[in-house]
PDB file of N, CA and C in Angstrom:
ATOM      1  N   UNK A   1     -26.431   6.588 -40.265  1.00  0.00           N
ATOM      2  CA  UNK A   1     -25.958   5.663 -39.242  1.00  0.00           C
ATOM      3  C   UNK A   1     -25.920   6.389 -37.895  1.00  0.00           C
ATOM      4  N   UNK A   2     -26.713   5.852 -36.869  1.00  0.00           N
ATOM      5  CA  UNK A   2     -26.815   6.504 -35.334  1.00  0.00           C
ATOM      6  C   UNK A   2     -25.208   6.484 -34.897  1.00  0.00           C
ATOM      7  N   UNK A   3     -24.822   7.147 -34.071  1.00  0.00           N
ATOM      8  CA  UNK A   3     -23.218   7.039 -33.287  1.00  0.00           C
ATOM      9  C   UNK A   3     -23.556   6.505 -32.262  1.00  0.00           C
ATOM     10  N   UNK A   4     -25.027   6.782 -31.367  1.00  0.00           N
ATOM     11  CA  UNK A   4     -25.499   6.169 -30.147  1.00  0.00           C
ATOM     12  C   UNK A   4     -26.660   4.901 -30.280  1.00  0.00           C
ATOM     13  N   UNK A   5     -26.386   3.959 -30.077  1.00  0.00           N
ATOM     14  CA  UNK A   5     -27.923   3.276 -30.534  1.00  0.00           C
ATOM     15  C   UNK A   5     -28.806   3.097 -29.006  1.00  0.00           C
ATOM     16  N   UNK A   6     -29.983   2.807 -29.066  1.00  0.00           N
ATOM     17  CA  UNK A   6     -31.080   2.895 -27.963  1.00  0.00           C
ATOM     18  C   UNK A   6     -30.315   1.603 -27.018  1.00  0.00           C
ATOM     19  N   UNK A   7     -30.234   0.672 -27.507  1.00  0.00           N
ATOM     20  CA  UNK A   7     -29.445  -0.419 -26.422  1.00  0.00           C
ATOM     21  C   UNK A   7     -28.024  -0.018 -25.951  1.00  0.00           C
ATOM     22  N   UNK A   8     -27.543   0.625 -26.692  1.00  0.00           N
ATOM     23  CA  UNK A   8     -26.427   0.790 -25.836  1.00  0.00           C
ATOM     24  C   UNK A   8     -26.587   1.208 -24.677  1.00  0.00           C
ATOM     25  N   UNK A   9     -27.558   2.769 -24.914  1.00  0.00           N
ATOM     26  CA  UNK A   9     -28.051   3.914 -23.386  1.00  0.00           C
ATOM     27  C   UNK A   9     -28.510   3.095 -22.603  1.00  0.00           C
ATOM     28  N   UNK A  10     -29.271   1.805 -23.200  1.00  0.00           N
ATOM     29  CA  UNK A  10     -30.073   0.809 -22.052  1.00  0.00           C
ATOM     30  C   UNK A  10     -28.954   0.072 -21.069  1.00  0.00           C
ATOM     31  N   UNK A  11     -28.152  -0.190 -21.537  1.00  0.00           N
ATOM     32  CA  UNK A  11     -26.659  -1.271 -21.259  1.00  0.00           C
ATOM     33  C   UNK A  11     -25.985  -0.319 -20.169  1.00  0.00           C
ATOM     34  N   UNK A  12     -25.963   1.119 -20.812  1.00  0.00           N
ATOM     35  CA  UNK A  12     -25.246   2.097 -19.752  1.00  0.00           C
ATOM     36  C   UNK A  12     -25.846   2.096 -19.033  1.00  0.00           C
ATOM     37  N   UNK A  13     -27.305   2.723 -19.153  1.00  0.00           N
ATOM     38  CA  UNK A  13     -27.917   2.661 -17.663  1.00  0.00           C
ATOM     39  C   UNK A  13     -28.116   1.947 -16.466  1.00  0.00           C
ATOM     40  N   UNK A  14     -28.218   0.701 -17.195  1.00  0.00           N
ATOM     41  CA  UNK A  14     -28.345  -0.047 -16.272  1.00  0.00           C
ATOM     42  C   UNK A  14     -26.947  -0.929 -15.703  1.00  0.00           C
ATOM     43  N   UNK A  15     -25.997  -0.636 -15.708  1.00  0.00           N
ATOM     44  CA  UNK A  15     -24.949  -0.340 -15.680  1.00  0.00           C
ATOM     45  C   UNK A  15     -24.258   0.512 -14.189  1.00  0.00           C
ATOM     46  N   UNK A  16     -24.451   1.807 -14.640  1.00  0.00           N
ATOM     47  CA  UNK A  16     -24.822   3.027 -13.874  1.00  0.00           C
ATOM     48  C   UNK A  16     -25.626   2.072 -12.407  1.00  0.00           C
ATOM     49  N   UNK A  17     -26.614   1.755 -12.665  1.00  0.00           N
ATOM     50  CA  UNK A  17     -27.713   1.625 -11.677  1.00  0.00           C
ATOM     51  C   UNK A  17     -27.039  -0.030 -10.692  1.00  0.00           C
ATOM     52  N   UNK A  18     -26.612  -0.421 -11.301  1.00  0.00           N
ATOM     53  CA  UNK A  18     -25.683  -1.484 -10.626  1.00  0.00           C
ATOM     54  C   UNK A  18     -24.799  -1.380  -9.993  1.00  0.00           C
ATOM     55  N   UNK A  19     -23.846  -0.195 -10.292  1.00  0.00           N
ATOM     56  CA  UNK A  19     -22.892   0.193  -9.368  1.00  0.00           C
ATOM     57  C   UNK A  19     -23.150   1.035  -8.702  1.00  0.00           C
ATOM     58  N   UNK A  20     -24.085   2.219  -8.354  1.00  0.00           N
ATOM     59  CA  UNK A  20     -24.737   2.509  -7.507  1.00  0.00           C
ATOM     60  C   UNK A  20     -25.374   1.875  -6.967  1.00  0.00           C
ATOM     61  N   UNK A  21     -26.003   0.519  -7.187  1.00  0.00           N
ATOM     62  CA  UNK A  21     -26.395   0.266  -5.578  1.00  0.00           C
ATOM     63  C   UNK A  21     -25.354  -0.554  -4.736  1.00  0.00           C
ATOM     64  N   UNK A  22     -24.267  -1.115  -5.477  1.00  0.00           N
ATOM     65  CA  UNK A  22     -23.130  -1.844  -5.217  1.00  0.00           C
ATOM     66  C   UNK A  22     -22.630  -1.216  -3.587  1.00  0.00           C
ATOM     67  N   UNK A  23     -22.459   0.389  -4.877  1.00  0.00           N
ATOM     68  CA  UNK A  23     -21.975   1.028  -3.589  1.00  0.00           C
ATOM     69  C   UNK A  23     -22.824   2.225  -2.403  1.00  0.00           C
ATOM     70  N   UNK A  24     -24.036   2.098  -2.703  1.00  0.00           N
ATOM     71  CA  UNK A  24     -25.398   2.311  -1.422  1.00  0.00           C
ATOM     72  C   UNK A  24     -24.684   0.862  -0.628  1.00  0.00           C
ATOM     73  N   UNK A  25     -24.921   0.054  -1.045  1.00  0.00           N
ATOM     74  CA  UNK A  25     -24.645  -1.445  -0.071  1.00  0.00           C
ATOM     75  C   UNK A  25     -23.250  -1.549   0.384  1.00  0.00           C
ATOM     76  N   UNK A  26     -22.080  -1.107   0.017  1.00  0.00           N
ATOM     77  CA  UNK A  26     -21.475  -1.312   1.100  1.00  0.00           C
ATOM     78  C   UNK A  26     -21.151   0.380   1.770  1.00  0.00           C
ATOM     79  N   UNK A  27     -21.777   0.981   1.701  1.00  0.00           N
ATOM     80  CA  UNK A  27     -22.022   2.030   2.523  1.00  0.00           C
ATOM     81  C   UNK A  27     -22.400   1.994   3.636  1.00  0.00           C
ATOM     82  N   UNK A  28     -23.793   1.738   3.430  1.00  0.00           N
ATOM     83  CA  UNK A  28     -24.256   0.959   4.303  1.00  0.00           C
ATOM     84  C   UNK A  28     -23.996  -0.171   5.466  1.00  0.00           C
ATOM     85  N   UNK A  29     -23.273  -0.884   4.544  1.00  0.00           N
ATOM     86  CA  UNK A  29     -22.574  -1.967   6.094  1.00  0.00           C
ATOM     87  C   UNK A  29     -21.247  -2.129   6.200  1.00  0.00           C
ATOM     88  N   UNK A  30     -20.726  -0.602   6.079  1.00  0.00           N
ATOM     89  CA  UNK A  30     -19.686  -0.324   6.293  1.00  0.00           C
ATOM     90  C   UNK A  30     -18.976  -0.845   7.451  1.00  0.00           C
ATOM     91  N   UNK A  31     -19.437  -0.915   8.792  1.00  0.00           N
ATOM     92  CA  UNK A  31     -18.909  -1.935   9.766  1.00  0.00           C
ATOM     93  C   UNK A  31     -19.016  -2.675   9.650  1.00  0.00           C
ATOM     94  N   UNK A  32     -19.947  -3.688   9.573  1.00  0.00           N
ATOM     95  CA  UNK A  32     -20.641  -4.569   9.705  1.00  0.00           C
ATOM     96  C   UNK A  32     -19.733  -5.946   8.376  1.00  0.00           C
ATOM     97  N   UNK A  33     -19.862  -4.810   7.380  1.00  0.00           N
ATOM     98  CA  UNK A  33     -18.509  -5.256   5.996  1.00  0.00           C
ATOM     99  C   UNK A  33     -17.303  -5.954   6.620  1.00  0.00           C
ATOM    100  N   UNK A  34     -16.756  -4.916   7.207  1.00  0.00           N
ATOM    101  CA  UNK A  34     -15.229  -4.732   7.967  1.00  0.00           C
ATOM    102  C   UNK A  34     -15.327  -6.081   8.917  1.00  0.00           C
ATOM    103  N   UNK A  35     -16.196  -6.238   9.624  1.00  0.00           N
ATOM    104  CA  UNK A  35     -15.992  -6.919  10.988  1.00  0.00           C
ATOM    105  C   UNK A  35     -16.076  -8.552  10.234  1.00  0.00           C
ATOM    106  N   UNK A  36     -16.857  -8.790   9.025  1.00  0.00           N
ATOM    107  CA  UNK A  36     -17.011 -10.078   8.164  1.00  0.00           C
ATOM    108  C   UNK A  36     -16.030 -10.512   7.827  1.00  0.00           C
ATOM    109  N   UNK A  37     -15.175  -9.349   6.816  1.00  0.00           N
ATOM    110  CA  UNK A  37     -13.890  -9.652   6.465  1.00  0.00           C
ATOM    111  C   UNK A  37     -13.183  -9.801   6.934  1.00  0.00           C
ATOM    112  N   UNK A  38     -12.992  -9.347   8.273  1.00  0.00           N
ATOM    113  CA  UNK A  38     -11.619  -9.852   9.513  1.00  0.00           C
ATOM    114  C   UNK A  38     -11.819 -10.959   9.392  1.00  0.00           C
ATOM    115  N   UNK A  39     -12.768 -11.352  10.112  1.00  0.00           N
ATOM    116  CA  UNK A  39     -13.253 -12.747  10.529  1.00  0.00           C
ATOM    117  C   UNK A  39     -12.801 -12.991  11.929  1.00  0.00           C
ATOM    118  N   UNK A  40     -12.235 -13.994  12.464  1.00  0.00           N
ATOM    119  CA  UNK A  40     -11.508 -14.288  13.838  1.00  0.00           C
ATOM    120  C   UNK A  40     -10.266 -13.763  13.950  1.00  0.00           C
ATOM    121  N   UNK A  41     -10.055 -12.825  13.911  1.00  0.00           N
ATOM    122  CA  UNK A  41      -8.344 -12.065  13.214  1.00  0.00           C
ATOM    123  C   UNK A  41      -7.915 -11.825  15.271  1.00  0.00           C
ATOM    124  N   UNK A  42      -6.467 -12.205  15.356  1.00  0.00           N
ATOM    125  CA  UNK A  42      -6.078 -11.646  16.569  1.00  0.00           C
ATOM    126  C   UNK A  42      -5.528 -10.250  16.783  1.00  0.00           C
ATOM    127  N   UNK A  43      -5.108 -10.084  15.134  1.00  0.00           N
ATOM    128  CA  UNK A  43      -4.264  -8.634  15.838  1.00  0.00           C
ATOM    129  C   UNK A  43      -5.071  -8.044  14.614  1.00  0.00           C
ATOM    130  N   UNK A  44      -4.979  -6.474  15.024  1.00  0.00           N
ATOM    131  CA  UNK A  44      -5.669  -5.691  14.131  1.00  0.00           C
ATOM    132  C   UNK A  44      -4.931  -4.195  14.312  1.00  0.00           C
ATOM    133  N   UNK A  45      -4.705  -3.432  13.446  1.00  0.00           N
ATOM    134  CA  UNK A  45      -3.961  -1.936  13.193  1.00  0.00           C
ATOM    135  C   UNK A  45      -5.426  -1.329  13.417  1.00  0.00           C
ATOM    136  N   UNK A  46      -5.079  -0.472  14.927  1.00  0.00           N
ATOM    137  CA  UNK A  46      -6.135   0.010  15.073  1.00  0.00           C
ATOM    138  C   UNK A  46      -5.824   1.930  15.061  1.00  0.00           C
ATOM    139  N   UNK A  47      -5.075   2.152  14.617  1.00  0.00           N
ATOM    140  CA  UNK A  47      -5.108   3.517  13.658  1.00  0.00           C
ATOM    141  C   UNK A  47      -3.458   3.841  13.444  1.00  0.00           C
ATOM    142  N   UNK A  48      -3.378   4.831  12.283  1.00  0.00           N
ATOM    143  CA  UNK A  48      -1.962   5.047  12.041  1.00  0.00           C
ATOM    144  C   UNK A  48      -1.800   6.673  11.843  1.00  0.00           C
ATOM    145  N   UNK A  49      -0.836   7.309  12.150  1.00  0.00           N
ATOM    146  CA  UNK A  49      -0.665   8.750  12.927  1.00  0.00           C
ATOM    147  C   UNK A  49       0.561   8.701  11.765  1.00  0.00           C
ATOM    148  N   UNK A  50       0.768  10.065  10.986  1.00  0.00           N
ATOM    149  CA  UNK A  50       1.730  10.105  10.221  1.00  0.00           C
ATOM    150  C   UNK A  50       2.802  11.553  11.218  1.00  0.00           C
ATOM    151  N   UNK A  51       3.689  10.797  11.808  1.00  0.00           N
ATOM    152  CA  UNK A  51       4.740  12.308  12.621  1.00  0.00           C
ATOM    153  C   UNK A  51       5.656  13.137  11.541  1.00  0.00           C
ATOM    154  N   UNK A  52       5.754  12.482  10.919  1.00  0.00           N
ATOM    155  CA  UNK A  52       6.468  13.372   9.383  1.00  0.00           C
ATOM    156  C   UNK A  52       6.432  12.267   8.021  1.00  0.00           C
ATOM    157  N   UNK A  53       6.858  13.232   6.933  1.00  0.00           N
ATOM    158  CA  UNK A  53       6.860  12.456   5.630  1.00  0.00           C
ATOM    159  C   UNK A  53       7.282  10.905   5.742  1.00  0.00           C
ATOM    160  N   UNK A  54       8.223  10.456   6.747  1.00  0.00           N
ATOM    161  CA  UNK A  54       8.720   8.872   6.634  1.00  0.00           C
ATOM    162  C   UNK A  54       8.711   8.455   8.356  1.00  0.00           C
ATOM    163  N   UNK A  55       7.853   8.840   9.047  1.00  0.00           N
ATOM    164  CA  UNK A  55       8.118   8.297  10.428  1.00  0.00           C
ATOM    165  C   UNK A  55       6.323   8.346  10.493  1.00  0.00           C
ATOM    166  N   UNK A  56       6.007   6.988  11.542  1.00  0.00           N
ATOM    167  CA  UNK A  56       4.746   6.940  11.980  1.00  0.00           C
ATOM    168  C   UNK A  56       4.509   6.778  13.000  1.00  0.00           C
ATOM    169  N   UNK A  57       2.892   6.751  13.352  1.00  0.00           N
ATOM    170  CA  UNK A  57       2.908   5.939  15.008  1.00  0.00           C
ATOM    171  C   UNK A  57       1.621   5.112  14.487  1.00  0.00           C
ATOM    172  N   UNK A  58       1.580   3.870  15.343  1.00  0.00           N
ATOM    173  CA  UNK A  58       0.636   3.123  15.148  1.00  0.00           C
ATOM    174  C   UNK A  58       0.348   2.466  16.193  1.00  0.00           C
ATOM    175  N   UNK A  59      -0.765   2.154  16.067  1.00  0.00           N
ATOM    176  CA  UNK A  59      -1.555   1.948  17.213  1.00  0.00           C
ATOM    177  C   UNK A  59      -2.193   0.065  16.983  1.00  0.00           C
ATOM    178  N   UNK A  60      -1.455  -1.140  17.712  1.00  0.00           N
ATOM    179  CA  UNK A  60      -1.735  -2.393  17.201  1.00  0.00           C
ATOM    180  C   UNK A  60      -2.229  -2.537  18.240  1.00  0.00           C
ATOM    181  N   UNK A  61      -3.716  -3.611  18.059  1.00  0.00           N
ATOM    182  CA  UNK A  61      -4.408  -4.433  19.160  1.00  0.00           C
ATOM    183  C   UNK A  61      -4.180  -5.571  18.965  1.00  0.00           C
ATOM    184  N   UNK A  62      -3.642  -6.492  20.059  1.00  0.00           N
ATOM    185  CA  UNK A  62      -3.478  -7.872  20.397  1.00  0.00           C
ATOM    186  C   UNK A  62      -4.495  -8.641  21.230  1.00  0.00           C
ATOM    187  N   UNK A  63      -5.481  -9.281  20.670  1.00  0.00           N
ATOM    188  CA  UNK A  63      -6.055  -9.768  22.029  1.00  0.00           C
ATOM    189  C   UNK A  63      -6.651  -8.528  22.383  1.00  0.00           C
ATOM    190  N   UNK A  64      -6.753  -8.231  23.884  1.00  0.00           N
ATOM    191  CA  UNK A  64      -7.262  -7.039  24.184  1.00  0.00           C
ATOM    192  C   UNK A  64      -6.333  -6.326  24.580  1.00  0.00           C
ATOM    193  N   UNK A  65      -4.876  -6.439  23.946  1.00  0.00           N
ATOM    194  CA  UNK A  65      -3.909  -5.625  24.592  1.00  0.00           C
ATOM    195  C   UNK A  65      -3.179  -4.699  23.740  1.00  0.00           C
ATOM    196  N   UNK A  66      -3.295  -3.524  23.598  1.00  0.00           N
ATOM    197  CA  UNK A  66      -2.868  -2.471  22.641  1.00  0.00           C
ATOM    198  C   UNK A  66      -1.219  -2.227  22.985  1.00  0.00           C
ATOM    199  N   UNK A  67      -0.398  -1.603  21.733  1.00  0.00           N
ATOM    200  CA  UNK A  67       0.669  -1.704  21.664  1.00  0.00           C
ATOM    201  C   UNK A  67       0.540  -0.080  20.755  1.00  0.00           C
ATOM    202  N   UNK A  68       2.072   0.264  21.070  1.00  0.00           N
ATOM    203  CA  UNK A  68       2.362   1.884  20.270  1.00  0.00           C
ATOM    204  C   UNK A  68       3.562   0.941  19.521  1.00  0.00           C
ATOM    205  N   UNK A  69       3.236   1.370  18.293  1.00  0.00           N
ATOM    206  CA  UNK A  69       4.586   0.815  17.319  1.00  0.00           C
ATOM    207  C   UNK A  69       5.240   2.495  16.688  1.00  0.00           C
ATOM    208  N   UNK A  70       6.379   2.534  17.018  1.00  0.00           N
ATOM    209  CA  UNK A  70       7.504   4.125  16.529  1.00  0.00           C
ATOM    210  C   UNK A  70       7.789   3.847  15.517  1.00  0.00           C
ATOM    211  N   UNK A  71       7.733   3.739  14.084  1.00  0.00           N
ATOM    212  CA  UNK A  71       8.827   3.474  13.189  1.00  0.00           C
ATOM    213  C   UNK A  71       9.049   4.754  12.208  1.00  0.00           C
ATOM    214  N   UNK A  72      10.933   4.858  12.271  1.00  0.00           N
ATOM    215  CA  UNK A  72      11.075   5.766  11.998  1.00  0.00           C
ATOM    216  C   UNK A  72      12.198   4.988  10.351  1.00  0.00           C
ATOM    217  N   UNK A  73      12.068   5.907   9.873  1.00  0.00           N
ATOM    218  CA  UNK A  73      13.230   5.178   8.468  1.00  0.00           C
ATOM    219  C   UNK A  73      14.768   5.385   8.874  1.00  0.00           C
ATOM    220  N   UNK A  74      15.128   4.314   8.747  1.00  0.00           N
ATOM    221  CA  UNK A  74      16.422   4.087   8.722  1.00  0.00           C
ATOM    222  C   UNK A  74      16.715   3.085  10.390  1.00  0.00           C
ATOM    223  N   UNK A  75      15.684   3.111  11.217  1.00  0.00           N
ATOM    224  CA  UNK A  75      15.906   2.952  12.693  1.00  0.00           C
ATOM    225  C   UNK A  75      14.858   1.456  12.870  1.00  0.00           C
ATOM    226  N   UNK A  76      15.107   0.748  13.803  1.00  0.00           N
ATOM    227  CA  UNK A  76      14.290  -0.314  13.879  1.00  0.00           C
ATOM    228  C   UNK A  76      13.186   0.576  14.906  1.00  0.00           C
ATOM    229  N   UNK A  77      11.842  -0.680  14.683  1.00  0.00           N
ATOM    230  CA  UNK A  77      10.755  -0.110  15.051  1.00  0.00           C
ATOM    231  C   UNK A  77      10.819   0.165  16.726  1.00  0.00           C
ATOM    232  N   UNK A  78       9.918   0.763  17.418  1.00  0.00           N
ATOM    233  CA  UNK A  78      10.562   0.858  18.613  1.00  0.00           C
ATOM    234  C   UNK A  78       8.325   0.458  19.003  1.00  0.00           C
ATOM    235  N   UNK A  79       8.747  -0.204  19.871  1.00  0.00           N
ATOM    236  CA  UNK A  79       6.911  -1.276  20.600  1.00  0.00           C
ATOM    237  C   UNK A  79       6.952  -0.378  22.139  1.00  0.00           C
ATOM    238  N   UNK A  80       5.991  -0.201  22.307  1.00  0.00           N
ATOM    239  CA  UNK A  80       5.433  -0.052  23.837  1.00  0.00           C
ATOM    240  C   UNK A  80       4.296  -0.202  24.411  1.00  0.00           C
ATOM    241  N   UNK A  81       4.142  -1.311  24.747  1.00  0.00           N
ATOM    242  CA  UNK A  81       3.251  -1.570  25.362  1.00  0.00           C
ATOM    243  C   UNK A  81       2.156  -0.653  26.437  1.00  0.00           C
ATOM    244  N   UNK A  82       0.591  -0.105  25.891  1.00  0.00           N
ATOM    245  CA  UNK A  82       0.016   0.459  26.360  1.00  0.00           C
ATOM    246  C   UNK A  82      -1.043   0.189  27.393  1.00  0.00           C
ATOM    247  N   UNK A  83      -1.191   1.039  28.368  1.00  0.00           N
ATOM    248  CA  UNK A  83      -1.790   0.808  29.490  1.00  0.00           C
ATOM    249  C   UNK A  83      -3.658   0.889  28.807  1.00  0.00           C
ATOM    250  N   UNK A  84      -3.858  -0.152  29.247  1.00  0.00           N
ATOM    251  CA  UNK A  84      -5.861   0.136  29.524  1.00  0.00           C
ATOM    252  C   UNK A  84      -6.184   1.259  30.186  1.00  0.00           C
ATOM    253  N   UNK A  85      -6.973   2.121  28.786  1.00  0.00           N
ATOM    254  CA  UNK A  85      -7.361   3.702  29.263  1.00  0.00           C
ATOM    255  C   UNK A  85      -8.125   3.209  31.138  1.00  0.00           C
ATOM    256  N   UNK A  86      -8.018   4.031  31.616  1.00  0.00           N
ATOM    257  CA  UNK A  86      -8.653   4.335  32.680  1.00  0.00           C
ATOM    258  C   UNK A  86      -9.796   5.149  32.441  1.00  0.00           C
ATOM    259  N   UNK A  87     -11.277   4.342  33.323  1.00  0.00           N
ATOM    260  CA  UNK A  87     -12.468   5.605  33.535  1.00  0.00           C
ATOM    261  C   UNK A  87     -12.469   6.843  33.841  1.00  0.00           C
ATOM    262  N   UNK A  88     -12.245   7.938  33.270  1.00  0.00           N
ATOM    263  CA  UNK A  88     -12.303   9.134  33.602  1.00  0.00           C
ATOM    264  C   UNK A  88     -13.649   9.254  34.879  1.00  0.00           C
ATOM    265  N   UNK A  89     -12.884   9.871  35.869  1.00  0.00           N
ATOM    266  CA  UNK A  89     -14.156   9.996  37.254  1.00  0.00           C
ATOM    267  C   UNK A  89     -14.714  11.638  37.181  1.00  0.00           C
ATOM    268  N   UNK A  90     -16.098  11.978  36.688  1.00  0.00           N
ATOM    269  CA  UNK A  90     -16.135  13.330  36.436  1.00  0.00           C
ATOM    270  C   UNK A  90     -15.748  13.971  37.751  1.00  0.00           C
ATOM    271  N   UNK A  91     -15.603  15.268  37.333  1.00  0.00           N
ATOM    272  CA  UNK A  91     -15.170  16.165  38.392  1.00  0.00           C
ATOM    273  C   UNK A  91     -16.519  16.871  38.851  1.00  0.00           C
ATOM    274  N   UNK A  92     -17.245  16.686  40.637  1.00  0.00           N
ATOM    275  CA  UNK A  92     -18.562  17.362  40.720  1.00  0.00           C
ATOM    276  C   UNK A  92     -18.193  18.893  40.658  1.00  0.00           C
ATOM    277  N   UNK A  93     -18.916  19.538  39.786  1.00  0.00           N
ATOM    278  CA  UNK A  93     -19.312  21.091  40.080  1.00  0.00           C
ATOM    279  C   UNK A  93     -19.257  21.226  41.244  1.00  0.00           C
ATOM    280  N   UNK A  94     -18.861  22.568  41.767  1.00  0.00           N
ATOM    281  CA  UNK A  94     -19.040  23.240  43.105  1.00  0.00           C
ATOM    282  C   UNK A  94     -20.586  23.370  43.250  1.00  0.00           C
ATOM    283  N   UNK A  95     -20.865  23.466  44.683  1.00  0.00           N
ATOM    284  CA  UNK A  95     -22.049  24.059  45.126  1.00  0.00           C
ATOM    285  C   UNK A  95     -22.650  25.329  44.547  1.00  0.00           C
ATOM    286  N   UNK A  96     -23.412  25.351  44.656  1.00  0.00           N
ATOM    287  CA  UNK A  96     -24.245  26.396  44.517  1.00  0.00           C
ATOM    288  C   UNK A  96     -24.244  28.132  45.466  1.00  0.00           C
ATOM    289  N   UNK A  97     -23.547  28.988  45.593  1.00  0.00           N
ATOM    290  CA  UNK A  97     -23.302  29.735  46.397  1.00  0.00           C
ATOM    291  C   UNK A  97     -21.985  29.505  47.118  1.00  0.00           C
ATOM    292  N   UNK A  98     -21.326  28.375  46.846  1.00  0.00           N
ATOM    293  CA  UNK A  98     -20.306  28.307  47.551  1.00  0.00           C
ATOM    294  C   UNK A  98     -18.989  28.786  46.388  1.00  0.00           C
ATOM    295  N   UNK A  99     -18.958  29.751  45.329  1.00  0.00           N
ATOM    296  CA  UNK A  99     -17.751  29.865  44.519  1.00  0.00           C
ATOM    297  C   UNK A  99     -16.803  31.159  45.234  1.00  0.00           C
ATOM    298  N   UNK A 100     -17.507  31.866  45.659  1.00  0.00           N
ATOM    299  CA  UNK A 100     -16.630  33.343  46.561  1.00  0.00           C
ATOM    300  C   UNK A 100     -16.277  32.826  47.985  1.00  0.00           C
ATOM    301  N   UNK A 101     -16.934  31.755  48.541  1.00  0.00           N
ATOM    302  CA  UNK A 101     -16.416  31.488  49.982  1.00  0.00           C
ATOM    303  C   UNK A 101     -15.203  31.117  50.256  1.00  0.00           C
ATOM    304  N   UNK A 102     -14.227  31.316  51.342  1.00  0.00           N
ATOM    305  CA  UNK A 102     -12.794  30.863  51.302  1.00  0.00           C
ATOM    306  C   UNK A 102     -12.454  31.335  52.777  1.00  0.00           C
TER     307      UNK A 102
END
């Protein structure tokens, strides 16, 4: 009596080969995934910062308006409303021959 029979290995394999491409495919549209499943969503947790074992920071988008959420255990959450990054304006290099002049 076999312990393995030929259909079974067939059943595994192909098996195997199904969930690998399952997950090639959502590898692959890994954003693209994400942005489907929201759908029309208004608010979204747009990253979370761990400051110790039971306190966080988080970062919520409203609309286009971002928020800092504090929550610490035992304390109510504490919101602050964040400013729209500003364009960083590069800084021009000095001239050319002009770094010893003064």
């Amino acid at each position: 009596m076999d312990v393995i029979r030929p259909d079974q290995i067939l059943t595994l394999v192909l098996f195997m080969a199904v969930l690998c491409l399952g997950w090639l495919a959502v590898k692959m549209n890994r954003g693209g995934l994400a942005r489907r499943l929201a759908g029309d969503r208004r608010m979204r947790l747009v990253e979370v910062a761990a400051l110790s074992p039971t306190d966080r920071a988080m970062i919520l988008k409203v609309d286009a308006r971002e928020f800092l959420i504090l929550r610490c255990r035992g304390e109510a959450p504490v919101v602050t409303a964040l400013e729209p990054a500003a364009t960083a304006t590069p800084v021009a290099a000095p001239a050319a021959g002009t770094e010893g002049a003064a």
